[in-house]
PDB file of N, CA and C in Angstrom:
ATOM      1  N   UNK A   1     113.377 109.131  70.003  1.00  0.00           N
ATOM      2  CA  UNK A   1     112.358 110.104  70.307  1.00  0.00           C
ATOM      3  C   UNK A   1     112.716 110.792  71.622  1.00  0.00           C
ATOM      4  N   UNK A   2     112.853 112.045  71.427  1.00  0.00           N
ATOM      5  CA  UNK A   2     112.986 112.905  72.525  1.00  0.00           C
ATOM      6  C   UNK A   2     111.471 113.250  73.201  1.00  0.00           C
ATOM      7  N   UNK A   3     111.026 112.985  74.642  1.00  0.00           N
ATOM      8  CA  UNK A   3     109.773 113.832  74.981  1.00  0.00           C
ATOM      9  C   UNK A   3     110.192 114.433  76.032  1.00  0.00           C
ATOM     10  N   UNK A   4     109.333 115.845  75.838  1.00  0.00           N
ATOM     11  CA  UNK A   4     109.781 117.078  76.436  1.00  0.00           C
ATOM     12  C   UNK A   4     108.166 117.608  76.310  1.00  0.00           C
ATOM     13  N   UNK A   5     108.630 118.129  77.979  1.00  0.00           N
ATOM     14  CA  UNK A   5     107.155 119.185  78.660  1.00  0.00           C
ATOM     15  C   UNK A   5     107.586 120.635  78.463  1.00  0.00           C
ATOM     16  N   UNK A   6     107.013 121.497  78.065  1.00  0.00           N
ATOM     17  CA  UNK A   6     107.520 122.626  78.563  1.00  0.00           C
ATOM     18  C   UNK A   6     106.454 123.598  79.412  1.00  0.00           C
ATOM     19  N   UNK A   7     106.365 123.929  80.156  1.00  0.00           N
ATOM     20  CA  UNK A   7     105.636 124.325  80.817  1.00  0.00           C
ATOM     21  C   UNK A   7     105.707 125.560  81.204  1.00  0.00           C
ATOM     22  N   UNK A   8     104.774 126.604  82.132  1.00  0.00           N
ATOM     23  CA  UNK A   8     105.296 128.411  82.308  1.00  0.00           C
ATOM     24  C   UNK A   8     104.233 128.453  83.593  1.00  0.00           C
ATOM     25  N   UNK A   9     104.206 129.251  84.133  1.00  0.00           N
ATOM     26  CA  UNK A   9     103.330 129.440  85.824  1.00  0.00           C
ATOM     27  C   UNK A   9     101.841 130.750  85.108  1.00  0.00           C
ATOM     28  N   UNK A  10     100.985 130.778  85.042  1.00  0.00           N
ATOM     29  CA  UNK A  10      99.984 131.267  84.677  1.00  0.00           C
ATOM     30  C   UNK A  10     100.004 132.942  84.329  1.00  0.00           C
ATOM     31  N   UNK A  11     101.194 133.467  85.177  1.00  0.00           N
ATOM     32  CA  UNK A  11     100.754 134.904  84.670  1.00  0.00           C
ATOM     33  C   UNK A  11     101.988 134.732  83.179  1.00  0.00           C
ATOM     34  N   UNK A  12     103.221 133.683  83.067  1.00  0.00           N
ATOM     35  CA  UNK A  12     103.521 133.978  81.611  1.00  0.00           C
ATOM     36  C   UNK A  12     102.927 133.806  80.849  1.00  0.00           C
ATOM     37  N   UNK A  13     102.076 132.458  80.595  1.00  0.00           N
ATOM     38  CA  UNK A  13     101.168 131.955  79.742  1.00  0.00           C
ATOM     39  C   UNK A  13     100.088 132.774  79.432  1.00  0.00           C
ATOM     40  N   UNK A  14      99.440 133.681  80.634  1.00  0.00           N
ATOM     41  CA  UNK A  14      98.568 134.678  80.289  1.00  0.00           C
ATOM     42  C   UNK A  14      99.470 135.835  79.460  1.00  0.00           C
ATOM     43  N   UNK A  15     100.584 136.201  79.447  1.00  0.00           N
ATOM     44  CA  UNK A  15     100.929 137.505  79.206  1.00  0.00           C
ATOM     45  C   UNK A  15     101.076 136.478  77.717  1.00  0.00           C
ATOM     46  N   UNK A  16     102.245 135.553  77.536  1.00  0.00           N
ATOM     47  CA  UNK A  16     102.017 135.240  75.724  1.00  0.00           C
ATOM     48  C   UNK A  16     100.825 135.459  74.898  1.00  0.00           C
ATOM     49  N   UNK A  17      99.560 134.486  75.919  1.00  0.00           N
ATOM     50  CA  UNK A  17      98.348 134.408  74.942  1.00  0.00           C
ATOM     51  C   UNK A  17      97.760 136.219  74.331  1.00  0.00           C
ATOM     52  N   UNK A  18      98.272 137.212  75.427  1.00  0.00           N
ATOM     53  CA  UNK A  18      97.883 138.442  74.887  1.00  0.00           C
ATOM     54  C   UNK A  18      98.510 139.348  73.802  1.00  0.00           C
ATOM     55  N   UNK A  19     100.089 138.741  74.081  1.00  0.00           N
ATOM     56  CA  UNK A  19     100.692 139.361  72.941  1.00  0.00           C
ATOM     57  C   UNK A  19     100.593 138.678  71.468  1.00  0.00           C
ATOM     58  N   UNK A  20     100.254 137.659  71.749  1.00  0.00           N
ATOM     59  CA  UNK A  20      99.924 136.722  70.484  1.00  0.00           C
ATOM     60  C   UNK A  20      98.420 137.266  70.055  1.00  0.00           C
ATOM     61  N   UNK A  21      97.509 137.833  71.086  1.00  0.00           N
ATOM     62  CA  UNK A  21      96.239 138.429  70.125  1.00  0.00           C
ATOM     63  C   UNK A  21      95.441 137.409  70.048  1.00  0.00           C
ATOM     64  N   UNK A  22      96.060 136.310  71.469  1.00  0.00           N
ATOM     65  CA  UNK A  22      94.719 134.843  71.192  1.00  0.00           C
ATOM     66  C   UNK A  22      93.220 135.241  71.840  1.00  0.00           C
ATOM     67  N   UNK A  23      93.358 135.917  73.191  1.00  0.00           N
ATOM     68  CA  UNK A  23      91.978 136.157  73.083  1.00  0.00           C
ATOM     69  C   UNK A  23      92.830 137.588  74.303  1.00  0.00           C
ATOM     70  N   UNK A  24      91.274 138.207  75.194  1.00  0.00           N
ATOM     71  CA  UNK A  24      91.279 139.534  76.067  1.00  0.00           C
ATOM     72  C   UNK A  24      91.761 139.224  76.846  1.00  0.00           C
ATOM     73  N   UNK A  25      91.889 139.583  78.327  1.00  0.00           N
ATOM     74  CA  UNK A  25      92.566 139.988  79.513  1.00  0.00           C
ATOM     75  C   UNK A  25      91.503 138.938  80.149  1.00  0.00           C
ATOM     76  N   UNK A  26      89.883 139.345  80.251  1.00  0.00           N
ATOM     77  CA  UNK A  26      89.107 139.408  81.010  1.00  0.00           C
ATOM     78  C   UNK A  26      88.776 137.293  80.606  1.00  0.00           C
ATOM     79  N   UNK A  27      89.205 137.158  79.800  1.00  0.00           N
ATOM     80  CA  UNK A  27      88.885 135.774  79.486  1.00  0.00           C
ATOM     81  C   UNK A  27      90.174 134.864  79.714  1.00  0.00           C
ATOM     82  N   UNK A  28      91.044 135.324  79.705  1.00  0.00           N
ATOM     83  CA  UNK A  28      92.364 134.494  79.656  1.00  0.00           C
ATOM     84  C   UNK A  28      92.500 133.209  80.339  1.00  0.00           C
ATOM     85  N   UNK A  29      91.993 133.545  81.916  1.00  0.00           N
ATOM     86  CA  UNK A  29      92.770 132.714  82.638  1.00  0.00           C
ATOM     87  C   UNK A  29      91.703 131.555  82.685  1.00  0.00           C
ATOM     88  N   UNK A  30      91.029 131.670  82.231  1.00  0.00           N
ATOM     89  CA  UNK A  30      89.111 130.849  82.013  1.00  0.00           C
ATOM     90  C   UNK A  30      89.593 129.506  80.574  1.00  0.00           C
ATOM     91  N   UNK A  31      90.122 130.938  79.633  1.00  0.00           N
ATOM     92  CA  UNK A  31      90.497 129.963  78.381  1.00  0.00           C
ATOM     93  C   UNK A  31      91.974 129.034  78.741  1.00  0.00           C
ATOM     94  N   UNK A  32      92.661 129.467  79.548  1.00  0.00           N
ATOM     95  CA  UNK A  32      94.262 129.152  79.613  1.00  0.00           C
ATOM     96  C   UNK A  32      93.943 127.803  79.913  1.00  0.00           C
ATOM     97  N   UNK A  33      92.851 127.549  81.262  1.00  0.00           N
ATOM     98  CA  UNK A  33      93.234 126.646  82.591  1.00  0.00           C
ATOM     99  C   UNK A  33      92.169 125.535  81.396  1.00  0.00           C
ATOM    100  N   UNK A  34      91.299 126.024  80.514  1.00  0.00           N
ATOM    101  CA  UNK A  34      90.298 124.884  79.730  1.00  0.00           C
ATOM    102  C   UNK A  34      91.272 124.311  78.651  1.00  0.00           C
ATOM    103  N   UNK A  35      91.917 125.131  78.060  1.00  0.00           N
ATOM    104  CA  UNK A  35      92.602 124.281  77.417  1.00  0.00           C
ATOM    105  C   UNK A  35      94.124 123.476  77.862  1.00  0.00           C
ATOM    106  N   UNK A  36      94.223 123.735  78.986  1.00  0.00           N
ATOM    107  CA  UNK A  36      95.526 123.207  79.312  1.00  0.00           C
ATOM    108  C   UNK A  36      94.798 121.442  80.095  1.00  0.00           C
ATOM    109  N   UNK A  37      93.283 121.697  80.291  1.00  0.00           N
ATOM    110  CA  UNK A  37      92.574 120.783  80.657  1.00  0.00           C
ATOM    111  C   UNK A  37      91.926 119.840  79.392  1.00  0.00           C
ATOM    112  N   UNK A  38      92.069 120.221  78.235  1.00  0.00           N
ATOM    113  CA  UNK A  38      91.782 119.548  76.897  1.00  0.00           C
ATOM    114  C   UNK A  38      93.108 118.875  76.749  1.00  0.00           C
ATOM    115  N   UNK A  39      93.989 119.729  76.771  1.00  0.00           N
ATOM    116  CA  UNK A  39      95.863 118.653  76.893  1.00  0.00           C
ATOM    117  C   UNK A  39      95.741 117.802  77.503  1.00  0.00           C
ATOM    118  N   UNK A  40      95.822 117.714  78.923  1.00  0.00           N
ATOM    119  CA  UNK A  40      95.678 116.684  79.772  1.00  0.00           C
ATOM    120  C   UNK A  40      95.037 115.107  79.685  1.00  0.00           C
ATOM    121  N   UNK A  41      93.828 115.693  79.315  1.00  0.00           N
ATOM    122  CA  UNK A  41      92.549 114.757  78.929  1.00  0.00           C
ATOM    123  C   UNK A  41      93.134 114.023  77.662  1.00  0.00           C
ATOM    124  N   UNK A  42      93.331 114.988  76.467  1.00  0.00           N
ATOM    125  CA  UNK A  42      93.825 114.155  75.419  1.00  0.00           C
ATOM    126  C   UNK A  42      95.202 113.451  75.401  1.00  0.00           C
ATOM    127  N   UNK A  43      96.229 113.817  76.639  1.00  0.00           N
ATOM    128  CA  UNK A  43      97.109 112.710  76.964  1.00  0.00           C
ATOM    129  C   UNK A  43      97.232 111.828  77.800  1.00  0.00           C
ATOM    130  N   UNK A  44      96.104 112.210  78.253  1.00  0.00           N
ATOM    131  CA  UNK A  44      95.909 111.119  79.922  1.00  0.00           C
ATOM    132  C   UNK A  44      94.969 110.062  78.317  1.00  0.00           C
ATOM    133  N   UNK A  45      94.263 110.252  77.300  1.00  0.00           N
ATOM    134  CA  UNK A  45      93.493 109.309  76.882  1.00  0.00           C
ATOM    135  C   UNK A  45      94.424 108.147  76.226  1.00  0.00           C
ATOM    136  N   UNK A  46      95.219 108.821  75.458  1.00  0.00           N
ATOM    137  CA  UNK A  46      96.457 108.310  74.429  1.00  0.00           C
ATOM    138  C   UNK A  46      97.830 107.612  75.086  1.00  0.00           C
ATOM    139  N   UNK A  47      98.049 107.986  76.433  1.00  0.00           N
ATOM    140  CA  UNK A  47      98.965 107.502  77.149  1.00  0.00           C
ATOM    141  C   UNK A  47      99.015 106.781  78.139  1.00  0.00           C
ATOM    142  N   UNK A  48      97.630 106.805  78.750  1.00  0.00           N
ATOM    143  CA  UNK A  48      97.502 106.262  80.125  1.00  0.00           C
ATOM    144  C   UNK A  48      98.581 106.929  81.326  1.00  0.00           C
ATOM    145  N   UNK A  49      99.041 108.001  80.954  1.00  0.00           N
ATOM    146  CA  UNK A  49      99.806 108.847  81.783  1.00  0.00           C
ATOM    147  C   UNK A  49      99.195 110.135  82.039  1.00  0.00           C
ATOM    148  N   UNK A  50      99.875 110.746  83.314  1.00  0.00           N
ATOM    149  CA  UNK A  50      99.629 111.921  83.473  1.00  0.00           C
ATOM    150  C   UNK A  50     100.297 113.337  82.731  1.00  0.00           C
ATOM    151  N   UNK A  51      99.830 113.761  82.258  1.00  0.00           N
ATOM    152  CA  UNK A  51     100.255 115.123  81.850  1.00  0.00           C
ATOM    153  C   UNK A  51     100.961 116.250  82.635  1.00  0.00           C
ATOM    154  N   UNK A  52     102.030 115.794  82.139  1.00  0.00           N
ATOM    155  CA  UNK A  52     102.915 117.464  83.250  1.00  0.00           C
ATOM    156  C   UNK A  52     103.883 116.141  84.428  1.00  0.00           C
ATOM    157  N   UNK A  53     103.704 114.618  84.422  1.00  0.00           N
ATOM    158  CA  UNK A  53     104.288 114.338  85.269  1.00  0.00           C
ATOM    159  C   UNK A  53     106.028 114.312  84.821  1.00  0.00           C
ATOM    160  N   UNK A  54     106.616 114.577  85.624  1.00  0.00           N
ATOM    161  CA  UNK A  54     107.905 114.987  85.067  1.00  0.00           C
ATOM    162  C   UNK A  54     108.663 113.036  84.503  1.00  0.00           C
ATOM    163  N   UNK A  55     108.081 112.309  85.432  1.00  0.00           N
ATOM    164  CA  UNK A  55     108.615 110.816  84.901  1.00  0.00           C
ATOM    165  C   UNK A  55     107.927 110.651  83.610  1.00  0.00           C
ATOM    166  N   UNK A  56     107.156 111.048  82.931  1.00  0.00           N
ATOM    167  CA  UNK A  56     106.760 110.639  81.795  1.00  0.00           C
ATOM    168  C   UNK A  56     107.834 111.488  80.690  1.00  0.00           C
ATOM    169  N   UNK A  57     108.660 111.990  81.111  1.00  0.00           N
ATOM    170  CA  UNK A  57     109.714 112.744  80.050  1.00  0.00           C
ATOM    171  C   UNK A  57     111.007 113.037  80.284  1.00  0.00           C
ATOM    172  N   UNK A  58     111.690 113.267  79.095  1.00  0.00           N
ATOM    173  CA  UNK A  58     113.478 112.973  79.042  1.00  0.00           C
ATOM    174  C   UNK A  58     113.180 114.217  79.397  1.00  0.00           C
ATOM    175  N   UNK A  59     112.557 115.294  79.269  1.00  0.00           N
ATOM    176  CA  UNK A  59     113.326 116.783  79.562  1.00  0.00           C
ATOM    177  C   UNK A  59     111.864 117.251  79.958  1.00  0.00           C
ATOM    178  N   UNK A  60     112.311 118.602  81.155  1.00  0.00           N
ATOM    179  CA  UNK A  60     110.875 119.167  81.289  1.00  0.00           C
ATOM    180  C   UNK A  60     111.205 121.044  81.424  1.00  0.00           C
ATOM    181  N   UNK A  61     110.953 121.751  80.604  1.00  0.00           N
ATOM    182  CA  UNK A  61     111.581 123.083  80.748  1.00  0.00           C
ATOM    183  C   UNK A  61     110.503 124.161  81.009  1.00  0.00           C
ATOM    184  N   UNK A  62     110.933 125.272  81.783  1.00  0.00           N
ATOM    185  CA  UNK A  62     109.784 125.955  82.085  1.00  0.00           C
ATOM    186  C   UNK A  62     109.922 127.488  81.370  1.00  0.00           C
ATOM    187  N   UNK A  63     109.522 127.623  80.453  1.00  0.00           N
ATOM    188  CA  UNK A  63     109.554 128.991  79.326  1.00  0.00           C
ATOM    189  C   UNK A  63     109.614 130.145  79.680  1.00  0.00           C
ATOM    190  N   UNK A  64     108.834 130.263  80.832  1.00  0.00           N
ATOM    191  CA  UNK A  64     108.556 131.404  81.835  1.00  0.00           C
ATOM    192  C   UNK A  64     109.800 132.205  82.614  1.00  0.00           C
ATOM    193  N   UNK A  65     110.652 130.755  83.292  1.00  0.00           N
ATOM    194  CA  UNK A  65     111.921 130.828  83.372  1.00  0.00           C
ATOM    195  C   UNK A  65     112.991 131.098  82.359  1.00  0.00           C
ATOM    196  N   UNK A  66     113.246 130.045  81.232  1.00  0.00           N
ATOM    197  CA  UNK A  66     114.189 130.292  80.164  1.00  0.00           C
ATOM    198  C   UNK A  66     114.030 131.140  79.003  1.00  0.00           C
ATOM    199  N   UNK A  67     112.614 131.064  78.812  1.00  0.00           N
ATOM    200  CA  UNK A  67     112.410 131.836  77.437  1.00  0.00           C
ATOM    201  C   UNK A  67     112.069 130.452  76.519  1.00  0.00           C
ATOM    202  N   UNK A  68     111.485 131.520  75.374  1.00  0.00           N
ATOM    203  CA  UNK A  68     111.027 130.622  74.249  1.00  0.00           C
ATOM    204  C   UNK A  68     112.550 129.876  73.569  1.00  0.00           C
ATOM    205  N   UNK A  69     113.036 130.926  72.822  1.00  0.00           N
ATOM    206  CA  UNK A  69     114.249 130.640  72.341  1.00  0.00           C
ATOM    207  C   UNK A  69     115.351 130.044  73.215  1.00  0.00           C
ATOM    208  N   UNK A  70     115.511 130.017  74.393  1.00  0.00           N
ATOM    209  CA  UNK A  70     116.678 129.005  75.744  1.00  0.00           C
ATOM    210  C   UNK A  70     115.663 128.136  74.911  1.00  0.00           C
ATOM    211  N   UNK A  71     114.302 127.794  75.526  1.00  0.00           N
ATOM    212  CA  UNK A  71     113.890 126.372  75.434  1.00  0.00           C
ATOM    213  C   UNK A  71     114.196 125.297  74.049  1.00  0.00           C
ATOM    214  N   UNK A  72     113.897 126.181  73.096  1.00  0.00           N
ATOM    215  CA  UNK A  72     114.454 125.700  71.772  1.00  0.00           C
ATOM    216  C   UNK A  72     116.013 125.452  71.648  1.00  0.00           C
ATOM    217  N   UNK A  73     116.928 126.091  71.946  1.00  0.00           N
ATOM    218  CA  UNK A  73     118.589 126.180  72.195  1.00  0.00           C
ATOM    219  C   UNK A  73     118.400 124.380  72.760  1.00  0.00           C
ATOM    220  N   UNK A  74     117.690 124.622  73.974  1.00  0.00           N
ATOM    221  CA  UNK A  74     117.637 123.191  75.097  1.00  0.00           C
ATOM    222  C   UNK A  74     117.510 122.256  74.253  1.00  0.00           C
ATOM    223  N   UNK A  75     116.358 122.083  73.444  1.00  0.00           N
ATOM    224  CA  UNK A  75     115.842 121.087  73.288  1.00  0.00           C
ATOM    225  C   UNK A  75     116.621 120.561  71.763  1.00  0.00           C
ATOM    226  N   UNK A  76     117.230 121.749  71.275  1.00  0.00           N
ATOM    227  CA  UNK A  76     117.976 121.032  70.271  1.00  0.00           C
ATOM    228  C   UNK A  76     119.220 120.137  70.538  1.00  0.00           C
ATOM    229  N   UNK A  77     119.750 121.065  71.886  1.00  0.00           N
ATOM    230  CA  UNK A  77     121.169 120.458  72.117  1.00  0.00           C
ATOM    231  C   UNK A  77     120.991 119.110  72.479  1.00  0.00           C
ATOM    232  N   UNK A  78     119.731 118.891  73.646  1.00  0.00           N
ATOM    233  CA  UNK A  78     119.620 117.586  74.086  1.00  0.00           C
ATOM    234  C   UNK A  78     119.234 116.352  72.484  1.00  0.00           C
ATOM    235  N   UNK A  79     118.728 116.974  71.649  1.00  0.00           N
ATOM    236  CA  UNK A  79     118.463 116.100  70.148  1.00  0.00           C
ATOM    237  C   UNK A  79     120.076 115.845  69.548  1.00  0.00           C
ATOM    238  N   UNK A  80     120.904 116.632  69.610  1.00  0.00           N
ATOM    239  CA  UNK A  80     121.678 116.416  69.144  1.00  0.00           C
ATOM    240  C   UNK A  80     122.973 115.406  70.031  1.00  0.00           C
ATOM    241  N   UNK A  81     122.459 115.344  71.189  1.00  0.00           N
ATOM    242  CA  UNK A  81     123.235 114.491  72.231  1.00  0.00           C
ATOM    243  C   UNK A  81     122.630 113.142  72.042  1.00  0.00           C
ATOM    244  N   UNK A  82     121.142 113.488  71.874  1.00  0.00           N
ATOM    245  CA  UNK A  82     120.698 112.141  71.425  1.00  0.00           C
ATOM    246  C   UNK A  82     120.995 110.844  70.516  1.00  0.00           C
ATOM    247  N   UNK A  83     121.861 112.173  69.212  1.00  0.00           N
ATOM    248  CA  UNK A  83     122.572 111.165  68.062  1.00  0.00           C
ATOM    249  C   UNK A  83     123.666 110.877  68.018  1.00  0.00           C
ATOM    250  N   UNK A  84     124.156 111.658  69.402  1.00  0.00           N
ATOM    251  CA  UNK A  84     125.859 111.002  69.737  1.00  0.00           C
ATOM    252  C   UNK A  84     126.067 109.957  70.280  1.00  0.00           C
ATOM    253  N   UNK A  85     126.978 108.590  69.560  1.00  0.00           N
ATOM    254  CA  UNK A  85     127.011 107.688  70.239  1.00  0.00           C
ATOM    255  C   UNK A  85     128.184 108.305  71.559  1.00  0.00           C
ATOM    256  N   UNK A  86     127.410 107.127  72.825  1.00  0.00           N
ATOM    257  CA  UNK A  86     128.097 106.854  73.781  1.00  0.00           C
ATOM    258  C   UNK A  86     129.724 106.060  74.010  1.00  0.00           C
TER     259      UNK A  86
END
């Protein structure tokens, strides 16, 4: 099992949720920060860990920085290193 965070700094995450048509401008950053606070909660419940802490994961990538597609490239290569023996 590979676990991986990926994470983005608030004005990318706001600009996706608009081009995706998830909700307005004027609500975004209200809906962004509640549900990134429903994540948390539901992995702080299931894990007894913190959410977003970088020790709780083999990889942590930031989308904002790489892009959607880098992050996917990333996360395959590291899966596929995964099934290489040492």
């Amino acid at each position: 099992m590979l676990n991986v965070f990926i994470h983005a700094d608030m004005a990318f995450k706001k600009k996706r949720c608009m081009e995706r048509g998830q909700f307005s401008d004027e609500n975004a950053d209200d809906r962004i920060r509640r549900m990134d606070k429903l994540r948390a909660d539901h992995y702080r419940y299931y894990t007894d860990q913190k959410w977003g802490d970088s020790l709780n994961y083999h990889l942590c990538l930031d989308s904002g920085m790489f892009g959607i597609e880098k992050c996917v490239s990333m996360i395959e290569d590291a899966c596929k290193e995964m099934g290489s023996p040492s």
